[in-house]
C-alpha atoms as a PDB file:
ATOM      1  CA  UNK A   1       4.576  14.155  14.395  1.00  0.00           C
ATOM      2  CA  UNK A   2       4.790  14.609  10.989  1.00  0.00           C
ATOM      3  CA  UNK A   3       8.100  12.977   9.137  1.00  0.00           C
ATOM      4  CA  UNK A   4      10.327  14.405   6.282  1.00  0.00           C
ATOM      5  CA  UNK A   5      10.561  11.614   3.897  1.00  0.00           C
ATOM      6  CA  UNK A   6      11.795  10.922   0.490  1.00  0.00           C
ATOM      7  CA  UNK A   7       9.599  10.932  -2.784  1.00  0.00           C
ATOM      8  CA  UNK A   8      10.580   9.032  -5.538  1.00  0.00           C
ATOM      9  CA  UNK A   9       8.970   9.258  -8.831  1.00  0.00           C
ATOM     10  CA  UNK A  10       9.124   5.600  -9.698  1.00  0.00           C
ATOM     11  CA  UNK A  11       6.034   3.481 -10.263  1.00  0.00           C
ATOM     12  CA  UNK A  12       4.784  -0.241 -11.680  1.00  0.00           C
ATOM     13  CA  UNK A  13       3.207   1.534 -14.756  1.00  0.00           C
ATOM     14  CA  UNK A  14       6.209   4.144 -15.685  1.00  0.00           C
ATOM     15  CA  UNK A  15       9.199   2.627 -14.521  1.00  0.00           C
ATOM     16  CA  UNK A  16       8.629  -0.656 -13.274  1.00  0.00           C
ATOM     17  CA  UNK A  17      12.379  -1.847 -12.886  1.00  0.00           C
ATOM     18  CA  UNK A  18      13.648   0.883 -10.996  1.00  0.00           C
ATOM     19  CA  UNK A  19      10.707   0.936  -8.891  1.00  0.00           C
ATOM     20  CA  UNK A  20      11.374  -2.639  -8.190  1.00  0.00           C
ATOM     21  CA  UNK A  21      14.597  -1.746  -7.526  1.00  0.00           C
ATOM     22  CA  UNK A  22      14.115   0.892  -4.823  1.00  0.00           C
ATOM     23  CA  UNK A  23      11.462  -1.679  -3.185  1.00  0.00           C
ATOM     24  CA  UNK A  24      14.422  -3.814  -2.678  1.00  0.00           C
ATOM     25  CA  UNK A  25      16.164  -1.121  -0.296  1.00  0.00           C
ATOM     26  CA  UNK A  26      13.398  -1.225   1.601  1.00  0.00           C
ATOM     27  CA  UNK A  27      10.866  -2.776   4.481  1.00  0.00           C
ATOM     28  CA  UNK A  28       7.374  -2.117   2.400  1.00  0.00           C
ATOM     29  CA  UNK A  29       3.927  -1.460   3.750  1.00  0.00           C
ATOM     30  CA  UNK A  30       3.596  -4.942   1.377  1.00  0.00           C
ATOM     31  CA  UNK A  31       6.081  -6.476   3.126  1.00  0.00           C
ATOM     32  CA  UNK A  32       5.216  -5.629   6.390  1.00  0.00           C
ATOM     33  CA  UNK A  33       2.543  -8.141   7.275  1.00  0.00           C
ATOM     34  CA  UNK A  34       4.514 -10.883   6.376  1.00  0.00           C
ATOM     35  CA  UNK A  35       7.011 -10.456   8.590  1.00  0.00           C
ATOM     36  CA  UNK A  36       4.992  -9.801  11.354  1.00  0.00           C
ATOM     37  CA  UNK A  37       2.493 -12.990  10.262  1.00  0.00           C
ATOM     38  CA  UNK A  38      -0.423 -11.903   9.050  1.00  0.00           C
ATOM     39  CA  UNK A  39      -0.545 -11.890   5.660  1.00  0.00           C
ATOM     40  CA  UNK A  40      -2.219 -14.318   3.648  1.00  0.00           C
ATOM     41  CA  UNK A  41       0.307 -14.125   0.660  1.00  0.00           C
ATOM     42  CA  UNK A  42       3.401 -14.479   1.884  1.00  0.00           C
ATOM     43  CA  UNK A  43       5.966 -15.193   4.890  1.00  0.00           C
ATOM     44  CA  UNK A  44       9.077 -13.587   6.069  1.00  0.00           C
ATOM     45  CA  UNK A  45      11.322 -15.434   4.421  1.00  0.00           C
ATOM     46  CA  UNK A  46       9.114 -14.752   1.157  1.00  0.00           C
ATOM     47  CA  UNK A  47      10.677 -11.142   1.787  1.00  0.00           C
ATOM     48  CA  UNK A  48      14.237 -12.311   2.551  1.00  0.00           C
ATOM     49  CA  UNK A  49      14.576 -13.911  -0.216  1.00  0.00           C
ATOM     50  CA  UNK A  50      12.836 -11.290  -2.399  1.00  0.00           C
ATOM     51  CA  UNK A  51      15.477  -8.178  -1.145  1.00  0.00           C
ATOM     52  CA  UNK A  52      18.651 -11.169  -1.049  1.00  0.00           C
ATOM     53  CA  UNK A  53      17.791 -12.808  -4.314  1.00  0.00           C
ATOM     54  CA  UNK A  54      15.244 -11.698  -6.138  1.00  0.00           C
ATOM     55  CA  UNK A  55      14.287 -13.847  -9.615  1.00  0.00           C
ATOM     56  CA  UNK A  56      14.532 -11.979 -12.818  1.00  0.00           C
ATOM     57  CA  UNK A  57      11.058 -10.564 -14.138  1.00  0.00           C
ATOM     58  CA  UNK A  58       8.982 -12.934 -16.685  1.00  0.00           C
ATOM     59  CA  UNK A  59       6.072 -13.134 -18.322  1.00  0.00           C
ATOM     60  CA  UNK A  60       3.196 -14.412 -16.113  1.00  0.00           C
ATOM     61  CA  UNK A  61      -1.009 -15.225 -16.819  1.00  0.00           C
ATOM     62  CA  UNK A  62      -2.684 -12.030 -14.636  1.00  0.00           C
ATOM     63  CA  UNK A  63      -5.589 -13.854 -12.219  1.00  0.00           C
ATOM     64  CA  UNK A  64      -8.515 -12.091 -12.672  1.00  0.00           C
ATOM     65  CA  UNK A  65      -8.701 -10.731  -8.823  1.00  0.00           C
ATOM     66  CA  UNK A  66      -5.389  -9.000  -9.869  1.00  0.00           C
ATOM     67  CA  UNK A  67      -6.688  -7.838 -12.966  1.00  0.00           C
ATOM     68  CA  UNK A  68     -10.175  -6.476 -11.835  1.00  0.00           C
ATOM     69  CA  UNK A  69      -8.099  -5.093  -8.645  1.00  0.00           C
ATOM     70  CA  UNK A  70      -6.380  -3.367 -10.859  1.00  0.00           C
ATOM     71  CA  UNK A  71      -8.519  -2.460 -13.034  1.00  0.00           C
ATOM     72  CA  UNK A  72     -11.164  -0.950 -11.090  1.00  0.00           C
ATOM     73  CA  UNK A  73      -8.462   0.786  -8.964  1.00  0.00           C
ATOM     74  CA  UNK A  74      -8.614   4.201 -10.605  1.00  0.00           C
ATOM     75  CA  UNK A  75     -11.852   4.609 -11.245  1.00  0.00           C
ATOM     76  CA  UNK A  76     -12.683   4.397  -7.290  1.00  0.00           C
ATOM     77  CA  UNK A  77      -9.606   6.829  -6.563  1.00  0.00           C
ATOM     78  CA  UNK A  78     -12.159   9.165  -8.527  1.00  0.00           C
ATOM     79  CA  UNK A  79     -14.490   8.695  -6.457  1.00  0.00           C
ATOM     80  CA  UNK A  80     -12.713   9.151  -3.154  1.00  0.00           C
ATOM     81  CA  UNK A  81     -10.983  12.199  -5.100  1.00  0.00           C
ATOM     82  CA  UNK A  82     -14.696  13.696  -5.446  1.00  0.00           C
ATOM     83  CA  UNK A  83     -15.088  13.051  -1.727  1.00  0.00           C
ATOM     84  CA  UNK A  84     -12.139  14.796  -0.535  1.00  0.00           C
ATOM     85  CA  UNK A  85     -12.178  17.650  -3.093  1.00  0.00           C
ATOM     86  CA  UNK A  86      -9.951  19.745  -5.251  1.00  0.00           C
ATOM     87  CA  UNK A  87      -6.222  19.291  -3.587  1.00  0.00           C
ATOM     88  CA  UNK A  88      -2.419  18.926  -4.176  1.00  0.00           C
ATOM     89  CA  UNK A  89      -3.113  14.893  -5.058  1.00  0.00           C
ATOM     90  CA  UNK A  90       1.071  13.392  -4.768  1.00  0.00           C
ATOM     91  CA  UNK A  91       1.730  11.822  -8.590  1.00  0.00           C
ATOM     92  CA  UNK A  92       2.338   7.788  -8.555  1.00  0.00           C
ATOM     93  CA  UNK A  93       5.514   7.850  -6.451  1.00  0.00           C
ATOM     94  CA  UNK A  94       7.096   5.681  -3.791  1.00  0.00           C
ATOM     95  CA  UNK A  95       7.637   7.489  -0.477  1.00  0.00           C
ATOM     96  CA  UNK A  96      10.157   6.456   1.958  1.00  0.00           C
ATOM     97  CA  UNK A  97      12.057   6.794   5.311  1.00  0.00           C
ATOM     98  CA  UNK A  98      15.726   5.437   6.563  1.00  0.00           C
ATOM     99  CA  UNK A  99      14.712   1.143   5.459  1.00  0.00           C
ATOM    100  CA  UNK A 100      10.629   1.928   5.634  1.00  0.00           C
ATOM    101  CA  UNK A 101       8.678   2.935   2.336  1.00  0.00           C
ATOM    102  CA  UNK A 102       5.808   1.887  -0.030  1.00  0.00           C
ATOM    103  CA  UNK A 103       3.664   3.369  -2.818  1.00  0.00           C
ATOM    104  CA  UNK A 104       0.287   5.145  -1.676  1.00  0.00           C
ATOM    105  CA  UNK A 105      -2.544   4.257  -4.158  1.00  0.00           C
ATOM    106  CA  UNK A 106      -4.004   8.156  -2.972  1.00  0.00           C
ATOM    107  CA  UNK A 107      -2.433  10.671  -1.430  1.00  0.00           C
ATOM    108  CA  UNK A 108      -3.662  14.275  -0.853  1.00  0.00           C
ATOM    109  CA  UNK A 109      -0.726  16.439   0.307  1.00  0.00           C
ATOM    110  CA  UNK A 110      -2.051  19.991   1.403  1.00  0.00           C
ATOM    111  CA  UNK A 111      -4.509  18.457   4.410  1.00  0.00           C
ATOM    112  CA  UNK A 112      -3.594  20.274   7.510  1.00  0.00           C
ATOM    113  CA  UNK A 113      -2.069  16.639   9.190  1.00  0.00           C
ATOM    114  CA  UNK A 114       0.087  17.230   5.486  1.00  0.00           C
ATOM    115  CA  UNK A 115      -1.044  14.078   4.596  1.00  0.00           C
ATOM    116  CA  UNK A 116      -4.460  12.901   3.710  1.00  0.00           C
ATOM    117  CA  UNK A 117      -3.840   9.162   2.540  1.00  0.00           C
ATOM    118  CA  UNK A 118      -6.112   6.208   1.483  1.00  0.00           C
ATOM    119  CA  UNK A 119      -5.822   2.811   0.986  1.00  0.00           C
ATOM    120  CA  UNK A 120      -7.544   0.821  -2.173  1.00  0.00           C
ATOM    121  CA  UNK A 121      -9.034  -2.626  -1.616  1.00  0.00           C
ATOM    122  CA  UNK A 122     -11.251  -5.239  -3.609  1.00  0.00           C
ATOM    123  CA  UNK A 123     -12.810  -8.358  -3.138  1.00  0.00           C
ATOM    124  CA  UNK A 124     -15.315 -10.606  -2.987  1.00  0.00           C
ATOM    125  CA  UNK A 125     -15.540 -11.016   0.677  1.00  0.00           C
ATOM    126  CA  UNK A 126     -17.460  -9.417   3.536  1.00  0.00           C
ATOM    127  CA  UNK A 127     -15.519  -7.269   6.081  1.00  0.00           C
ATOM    128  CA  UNK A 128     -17.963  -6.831   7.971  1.00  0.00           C
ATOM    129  CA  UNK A 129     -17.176  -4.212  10.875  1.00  0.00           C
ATOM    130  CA  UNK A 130     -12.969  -4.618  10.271  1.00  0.00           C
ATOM    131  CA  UNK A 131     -10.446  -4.462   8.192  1.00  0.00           C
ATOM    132  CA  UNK A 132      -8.735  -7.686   7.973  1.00  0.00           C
ATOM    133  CA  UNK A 133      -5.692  -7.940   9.848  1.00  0.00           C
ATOM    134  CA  UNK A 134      -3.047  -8.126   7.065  1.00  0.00           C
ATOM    135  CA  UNK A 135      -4.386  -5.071   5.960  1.00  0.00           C
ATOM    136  CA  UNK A 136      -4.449  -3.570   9.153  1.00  0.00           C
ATOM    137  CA  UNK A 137      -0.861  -3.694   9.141  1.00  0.00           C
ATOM    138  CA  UNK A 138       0.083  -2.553   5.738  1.00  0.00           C
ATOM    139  CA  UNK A 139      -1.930   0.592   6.830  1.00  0.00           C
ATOM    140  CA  UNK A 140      -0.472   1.271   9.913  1.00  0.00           C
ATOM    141  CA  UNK A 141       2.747   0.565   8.668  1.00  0.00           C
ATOM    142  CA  UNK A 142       2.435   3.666   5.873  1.00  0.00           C
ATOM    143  CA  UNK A 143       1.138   5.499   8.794  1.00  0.00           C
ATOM    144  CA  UNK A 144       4.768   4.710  10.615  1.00  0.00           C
ATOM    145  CA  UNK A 145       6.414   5.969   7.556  1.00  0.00           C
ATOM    146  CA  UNK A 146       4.700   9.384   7.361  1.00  0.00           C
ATOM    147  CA  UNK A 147       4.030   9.915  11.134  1.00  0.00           C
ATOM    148  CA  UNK A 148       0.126  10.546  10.979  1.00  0.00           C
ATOM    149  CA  UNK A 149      -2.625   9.624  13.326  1.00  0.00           C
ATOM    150  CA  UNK A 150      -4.753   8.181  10.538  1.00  0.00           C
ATOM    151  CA  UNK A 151      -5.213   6.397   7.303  1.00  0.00           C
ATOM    152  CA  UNK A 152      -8.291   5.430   5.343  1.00  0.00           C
ATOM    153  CA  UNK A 153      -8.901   2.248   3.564  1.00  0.00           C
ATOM    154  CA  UNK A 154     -11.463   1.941   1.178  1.00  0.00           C
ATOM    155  CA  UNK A 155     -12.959  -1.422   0.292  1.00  0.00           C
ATOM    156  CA  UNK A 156     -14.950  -2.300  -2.964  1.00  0.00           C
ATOM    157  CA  UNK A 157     -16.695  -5.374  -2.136  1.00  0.00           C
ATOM    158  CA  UNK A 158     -18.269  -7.171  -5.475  1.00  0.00           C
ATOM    159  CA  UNK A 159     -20.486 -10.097  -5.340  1.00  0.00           C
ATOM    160  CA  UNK A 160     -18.560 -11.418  -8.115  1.00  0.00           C
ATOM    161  CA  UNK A 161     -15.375 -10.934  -9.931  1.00  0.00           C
ATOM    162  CA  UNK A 162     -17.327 -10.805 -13.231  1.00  0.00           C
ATOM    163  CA  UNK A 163     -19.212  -7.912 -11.610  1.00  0.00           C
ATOM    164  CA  UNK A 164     -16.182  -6.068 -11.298  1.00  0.00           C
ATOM    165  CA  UNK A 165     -15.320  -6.795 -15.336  1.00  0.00           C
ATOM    166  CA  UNK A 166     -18.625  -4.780 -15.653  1.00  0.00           C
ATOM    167  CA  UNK A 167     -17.379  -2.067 -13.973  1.00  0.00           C
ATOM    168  CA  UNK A 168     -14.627  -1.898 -15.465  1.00  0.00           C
ATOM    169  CA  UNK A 169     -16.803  -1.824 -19.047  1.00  0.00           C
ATOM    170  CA  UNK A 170     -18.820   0.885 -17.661  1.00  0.00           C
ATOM    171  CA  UNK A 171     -15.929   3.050 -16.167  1.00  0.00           C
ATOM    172  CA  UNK A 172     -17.278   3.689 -13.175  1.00  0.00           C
ATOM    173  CA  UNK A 173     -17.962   2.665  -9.147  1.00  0.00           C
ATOM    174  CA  UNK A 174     -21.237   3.048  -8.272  1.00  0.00           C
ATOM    175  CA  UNK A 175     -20.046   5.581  -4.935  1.00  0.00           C
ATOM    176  CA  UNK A 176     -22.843   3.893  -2.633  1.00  0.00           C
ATOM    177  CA  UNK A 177     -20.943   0.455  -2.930  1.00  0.00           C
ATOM    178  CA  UNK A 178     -17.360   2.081  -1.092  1.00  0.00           C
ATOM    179  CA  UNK A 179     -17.325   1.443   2.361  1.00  0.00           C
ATOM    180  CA  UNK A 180     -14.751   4.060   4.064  1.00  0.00           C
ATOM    181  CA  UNK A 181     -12.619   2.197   7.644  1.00  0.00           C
ATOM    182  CA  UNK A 182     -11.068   5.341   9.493  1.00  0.00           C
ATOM    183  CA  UNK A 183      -7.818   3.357  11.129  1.00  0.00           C
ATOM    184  CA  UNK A 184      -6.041   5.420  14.029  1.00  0.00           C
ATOM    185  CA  UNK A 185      -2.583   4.846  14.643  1.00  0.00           C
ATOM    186  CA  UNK A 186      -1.044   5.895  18.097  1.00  0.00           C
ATOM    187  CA  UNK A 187       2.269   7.913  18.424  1.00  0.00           C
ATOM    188  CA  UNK A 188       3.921   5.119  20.399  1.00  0.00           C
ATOM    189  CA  UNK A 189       2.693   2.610  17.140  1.00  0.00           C
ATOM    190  CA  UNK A 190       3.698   4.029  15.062  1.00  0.00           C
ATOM    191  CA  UNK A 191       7.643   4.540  17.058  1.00  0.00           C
ATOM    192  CA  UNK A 192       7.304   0.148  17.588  1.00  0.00           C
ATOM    193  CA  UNK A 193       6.427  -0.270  13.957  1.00  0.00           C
ATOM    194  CA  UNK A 194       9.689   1.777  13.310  1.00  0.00           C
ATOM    195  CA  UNK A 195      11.655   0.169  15.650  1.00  0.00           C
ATOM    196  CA  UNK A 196      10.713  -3.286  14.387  1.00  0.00           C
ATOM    197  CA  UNK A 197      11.264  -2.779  11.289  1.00  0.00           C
ATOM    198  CA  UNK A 198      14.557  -1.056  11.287  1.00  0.00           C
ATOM    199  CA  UNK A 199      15.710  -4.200  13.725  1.00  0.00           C
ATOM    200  CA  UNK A 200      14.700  -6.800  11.141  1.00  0.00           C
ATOM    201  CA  UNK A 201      16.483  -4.592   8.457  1.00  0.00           C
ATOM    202  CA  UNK A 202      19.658  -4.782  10.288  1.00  0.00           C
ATOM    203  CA  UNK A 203      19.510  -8.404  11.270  1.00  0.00           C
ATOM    204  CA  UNK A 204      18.680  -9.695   8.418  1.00  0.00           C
ATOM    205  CA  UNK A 205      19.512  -7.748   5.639  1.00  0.00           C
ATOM    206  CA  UNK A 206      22.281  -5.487   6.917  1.00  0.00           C
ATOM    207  CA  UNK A 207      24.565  -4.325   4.646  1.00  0.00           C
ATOM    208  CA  UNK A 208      22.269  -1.973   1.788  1.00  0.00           C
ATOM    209  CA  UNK A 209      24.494  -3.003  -1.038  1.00  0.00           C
ATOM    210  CA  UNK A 210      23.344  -6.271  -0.641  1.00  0.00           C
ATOM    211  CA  UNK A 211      20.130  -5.325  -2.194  1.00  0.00           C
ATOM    212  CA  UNK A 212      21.652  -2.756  -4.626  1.00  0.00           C
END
């Protein structure tokens, strides 16, 4: 079943500090697979201490994954946009429910599940036939949040990161090289994912103006 949720108009573009700020008051699709174990970037107590005590913003040196991630980003959301079609597409915005919420890099919002909602990845490594399991999570995580059956994730994969920079030059994804994963996500999933995370919420976080 479909949820009501809440739509903020905060980004990392526009508005970076508030949307930073709202993350905080929340379990995110980011967060998600670290406190569950699979991610490959952080740890649970990486999140703890991120919603507790989080360090003021400075200046860092962007890798260039992160900056060919990002980079490329848009111009394959124009691609997938050509796929689905002319739509109500939601603006950059985080979306959230009670403790749960994160940012959807595409989300078509007159589909008849209400939601139509993709998932952005790049890298240099073969999938082959699944999505890695951090990922996995993440996306069935946003599905928990918006109570649909299924999310998309779309993977990029480049043979090198310098390929990407030429992409990026060009302004455009050759459409042959996305590779489309449909992931289902199951009623009762979607309920544990919920539960879960609202019980690691309370127990460790508790008290919202902690992270105010």
């Amino acid at each position: 079943m479909m949820k009501k949720v809440a739509i903020t108009r905060a980004n990392a573009l526009e508005n970076r500090a508030e949307w930073l700020a709202i993350r905080r008051r929340h379990v995110t699709a980011t967060d998600w697979p670290k406190i569950t174990g699979t991610s490959r970037w952080g740890t649970a107590d990486d999140v703890l201490a991120d919603k507790l005590e989080p360090e003021p913003e400075t200046e860092f040196e962007v890798s260039l994954p992160l900056k060919v991630g990002s980079g490329l980003e848009p111009l394959i959301i124009e691609r997938v946009q050509e796929i689905w079609g002319d739509g109500k597409y939601l603006p950059p915005a985080f979306v959230s429910r009670k403790r749960m919420g994160f940012t959807p890099d595409l989300a078509r919002i007159d589909s008849p599940s209400g939601w139509l909602l993709a998932e952005i990845k790049v890298s240099v490594k073969d999938w082959e036939e699944e999505v890695p399991p951090d990922y996995l999570d993440q996306v069935r995580f946003q599905a928990a949040v918006l109570g649909i059956n299924q999310i998309q994730v779309v993977h990029l994969k480049l043979a090198s990161w310098a390929e990407g920079l030429k992409m990026m030059n060009r302004g455009s994804v050759p459409i042959e090289r996305l590779f489309r994963y449909l992931v289902d996500v199951e009623e009762e999933e979607r309920k544990s994912i919920e539960r879960e995370a609202e019980r690691w919420w309370s127990k460790h976080i508790g008290n919202p103006d902690r992270c105010a």
